[in-house]
C-alpha atoms as a PDB file:
ATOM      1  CA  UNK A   1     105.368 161.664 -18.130  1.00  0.00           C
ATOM      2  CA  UNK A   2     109.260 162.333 -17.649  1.00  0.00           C
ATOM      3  CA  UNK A   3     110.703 164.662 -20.457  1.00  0.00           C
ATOM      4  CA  UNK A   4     112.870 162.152 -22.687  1.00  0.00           C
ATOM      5  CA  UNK A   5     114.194 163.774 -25.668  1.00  0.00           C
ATOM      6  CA  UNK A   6     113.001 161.230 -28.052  1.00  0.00           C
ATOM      7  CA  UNK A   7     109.418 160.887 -27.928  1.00  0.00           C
ATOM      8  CA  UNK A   8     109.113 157.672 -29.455  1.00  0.00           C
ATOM      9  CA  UNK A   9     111.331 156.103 -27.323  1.00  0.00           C
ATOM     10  CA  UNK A  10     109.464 157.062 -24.041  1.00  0.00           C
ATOM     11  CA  UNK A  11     108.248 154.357 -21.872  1.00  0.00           C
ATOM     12  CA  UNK A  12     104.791 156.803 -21.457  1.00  0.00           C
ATOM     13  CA  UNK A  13     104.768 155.289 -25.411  1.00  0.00           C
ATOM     14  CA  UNK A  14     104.185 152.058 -24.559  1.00  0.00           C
ATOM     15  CA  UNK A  15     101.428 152.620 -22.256  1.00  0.00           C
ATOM     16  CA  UNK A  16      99.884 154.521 -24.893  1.00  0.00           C
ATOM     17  CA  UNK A  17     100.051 151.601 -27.400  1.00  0.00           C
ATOM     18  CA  UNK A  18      98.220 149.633 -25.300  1.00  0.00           C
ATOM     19  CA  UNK A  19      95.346 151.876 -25.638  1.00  0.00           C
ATOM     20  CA  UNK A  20      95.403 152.131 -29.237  1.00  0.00           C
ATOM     21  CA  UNK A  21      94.042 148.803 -29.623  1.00  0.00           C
ATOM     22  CA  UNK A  22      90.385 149.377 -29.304  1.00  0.00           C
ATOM     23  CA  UNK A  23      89.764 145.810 -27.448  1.00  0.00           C
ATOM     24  CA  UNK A  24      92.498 146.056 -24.962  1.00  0.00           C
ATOM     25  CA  UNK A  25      91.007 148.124 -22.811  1.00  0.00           C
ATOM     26  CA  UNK A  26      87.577 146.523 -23.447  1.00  0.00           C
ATOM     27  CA  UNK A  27      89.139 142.486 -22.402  1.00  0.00           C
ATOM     28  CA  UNK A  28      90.644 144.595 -19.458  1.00  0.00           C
ATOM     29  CA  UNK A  29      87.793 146.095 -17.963  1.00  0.00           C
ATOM     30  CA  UNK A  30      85.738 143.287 -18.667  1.00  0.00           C
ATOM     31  CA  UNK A  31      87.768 140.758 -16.417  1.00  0.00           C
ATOM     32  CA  UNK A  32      88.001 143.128 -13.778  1.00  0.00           C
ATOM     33  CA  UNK A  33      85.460 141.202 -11.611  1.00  0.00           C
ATOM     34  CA  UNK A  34      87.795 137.476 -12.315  1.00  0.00           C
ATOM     35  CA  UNK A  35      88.207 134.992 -14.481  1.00  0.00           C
ATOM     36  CA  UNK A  36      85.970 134.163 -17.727  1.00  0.00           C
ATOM     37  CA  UNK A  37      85.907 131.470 -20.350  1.00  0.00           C
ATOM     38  CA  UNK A  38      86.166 133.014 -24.118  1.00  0.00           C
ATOM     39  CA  UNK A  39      82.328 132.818 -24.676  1.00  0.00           C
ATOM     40  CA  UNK A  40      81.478 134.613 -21.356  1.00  0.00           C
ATOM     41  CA  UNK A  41      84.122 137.497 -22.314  1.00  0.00           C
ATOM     42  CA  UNK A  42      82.354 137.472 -25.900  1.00  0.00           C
ATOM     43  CA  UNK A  43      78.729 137.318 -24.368  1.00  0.00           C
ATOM     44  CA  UNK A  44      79.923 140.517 -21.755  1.00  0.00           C
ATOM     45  CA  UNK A  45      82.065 142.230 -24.406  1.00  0.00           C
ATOM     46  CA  UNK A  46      79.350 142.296 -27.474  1.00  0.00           C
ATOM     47  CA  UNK A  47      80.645 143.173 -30.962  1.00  0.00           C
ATOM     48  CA  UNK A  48      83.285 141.221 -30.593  1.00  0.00           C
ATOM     49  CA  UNK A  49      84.188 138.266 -33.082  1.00  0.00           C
ATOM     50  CA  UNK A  50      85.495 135.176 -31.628  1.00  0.00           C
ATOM     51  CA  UNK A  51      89.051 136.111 -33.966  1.00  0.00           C
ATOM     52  CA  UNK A  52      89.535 139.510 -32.579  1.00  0.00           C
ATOM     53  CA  UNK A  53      88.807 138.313 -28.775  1.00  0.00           C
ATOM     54  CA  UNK A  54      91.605 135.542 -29.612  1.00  0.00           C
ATOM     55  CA  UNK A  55      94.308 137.673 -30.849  1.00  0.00           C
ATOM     56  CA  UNK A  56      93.516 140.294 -28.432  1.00  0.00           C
ATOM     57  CA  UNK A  57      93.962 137.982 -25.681  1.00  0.00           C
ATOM     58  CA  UNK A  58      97.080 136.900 -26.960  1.00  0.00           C
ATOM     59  CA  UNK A  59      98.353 140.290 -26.990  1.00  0.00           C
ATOM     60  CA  UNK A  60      97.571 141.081 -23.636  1.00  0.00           C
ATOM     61  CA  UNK A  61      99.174 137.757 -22.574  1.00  0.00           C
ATOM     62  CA  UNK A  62     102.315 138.679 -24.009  1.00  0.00           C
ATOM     63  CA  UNK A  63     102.465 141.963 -22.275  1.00  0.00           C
ATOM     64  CA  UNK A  64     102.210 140.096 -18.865  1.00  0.00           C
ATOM     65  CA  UNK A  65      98.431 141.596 -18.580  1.00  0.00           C
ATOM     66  CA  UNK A  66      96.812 138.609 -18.845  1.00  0.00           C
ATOM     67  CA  UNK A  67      97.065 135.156 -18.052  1.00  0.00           C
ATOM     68  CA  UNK A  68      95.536 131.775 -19.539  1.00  0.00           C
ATOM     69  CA  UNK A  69      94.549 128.750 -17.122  1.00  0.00           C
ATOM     70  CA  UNK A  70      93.633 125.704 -18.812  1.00  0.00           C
ATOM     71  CA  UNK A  71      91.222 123.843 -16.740  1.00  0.00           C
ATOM     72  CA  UNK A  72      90.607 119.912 -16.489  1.00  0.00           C
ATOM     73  CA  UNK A  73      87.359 118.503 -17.509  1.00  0.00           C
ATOM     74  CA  UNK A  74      85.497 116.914 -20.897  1.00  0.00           C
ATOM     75  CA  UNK A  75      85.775 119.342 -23.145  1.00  0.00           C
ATOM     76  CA  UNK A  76      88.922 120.980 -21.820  1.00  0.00           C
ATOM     77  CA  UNK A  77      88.337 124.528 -20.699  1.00  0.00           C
ATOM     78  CA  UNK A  78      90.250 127.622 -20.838  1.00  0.00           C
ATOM     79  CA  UNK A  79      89.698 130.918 -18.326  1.00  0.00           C
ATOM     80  CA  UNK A  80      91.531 133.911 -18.425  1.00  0.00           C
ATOM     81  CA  UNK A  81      91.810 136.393 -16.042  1.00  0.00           C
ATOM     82  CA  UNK A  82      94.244 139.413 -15.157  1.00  0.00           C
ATOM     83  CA  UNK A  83      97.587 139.257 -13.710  1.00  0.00           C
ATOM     84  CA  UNK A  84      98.936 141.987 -11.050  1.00  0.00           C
ATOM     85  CA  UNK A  85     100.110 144.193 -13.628  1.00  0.00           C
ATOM     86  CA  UNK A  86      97.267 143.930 -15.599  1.00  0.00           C
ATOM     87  CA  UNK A  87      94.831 145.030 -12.404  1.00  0.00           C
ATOM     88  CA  UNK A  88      97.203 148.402 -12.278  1.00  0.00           C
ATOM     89  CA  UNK A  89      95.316 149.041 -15.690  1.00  0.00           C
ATOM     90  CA  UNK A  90      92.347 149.163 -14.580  1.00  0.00           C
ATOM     91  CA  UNK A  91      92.152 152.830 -12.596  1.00  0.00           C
ATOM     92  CA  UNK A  92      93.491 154.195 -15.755  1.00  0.00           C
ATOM     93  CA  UNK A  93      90.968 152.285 -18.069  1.00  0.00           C
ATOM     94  CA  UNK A  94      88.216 153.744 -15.665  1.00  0.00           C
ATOM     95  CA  UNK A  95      89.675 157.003 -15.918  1.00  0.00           C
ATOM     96  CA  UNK A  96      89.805 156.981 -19.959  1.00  0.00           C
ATOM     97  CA  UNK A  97      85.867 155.442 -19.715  1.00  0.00           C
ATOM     98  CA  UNK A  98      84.259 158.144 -17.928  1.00  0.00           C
ATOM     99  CA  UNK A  99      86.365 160.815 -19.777  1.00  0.00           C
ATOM    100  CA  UNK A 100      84.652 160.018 -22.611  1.00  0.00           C
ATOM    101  CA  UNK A 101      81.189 159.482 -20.828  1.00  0.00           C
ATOM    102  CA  UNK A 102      81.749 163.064 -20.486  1.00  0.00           C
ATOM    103  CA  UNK A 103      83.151 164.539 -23.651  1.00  0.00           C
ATOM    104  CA  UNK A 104      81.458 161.833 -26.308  1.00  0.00           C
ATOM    105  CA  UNK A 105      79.105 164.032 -27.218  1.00  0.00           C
ATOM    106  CA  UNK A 106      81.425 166.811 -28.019  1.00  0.00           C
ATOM    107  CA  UNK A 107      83.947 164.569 -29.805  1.00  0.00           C
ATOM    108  CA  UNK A 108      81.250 163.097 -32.044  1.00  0.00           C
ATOM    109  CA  UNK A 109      80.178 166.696 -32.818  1.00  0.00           C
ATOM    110  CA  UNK A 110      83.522 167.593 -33.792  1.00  0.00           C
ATOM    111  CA  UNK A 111      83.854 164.615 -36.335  1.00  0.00           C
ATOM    112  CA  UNK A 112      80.633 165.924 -37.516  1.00  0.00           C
ATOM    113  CA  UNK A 113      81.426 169.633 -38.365  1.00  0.00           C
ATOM    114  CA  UNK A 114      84.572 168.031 -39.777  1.00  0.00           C
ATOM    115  CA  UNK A 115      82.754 165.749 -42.254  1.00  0.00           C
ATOM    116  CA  UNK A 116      80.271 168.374 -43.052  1.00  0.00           C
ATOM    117  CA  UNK A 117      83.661 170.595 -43.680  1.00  0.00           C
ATOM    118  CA  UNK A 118      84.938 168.191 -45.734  1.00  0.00           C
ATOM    119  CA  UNK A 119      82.190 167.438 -48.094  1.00  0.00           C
ATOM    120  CA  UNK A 120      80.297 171.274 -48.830  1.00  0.00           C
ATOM    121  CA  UNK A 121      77.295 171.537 -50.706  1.00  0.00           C
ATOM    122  CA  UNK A 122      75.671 168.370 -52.292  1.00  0.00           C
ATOM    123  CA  UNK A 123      76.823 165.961 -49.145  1.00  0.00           C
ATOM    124  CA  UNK A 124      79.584 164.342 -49.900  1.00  0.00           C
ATOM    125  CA  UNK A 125      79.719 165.113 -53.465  1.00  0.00           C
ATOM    126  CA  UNK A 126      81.951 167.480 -54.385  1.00  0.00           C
ATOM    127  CA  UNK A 127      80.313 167.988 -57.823  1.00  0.00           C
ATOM    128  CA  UNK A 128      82.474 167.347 -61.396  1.00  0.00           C
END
């Protein structure tokens, strides 16, 4: 990251956005091996409703990461699959993914102390 003196406006900030979507990085990783239909991403994803996939796509489209092929045939069929720029996401989506392979377990026992902080005593009362 270069030094920029506001923060906010940093290009590093933008790249950082598009990790704060949850599914970004998820639709990234999972075209990594080529192009899929929506109900192939949805059946490799998991968890992921048909609305969220859409609009996540679309986001990623618009950033250049992603591109949408229609294809010919009875019922029309749409694949999408990752552009260039999208593929130089993927070492740092692998990067991020096994980083938390390794520290998960100390994360989630973090948030744990910190709800059992939180809520003393009774758990999760806080009495009256």
């Amino acid at each position: 990251m270069t030094p920029d003196p506001r923060l906010a406006d940093c290009r590093a900030r933008l790249a950082f956005d598009l990790f704060a979507n949850t599914w970004n990085a998820v639709v990234l990783w999972a075209l990594r091996d080529g192009p899929l239909r929506p109900v192939e991403l949805r059946e490799r994803i998991g968890g992921i409703s048909s609305k969220v996939l859409t609009e996540t796509l679309r986001r990623l489209g618009s950033d250049g990461l992603v591109e949408r092929h229609p294809r010919p045939g009875s019922p029309p069929r749409v694949e999408y699959e990752l552009t260039a720029l999208g593929r130089t996401l993927l070492g740092p989506v692998e990067f991020v993914g096994a980083w938390g392979f390794e520290h998960g377990e100390e994360v989630m026992a973090a948030r744990e102390r910190a709800c059992e902080t939180a809520t003393p005593g009774t758990g999760g009362g806080g009495g009256g």
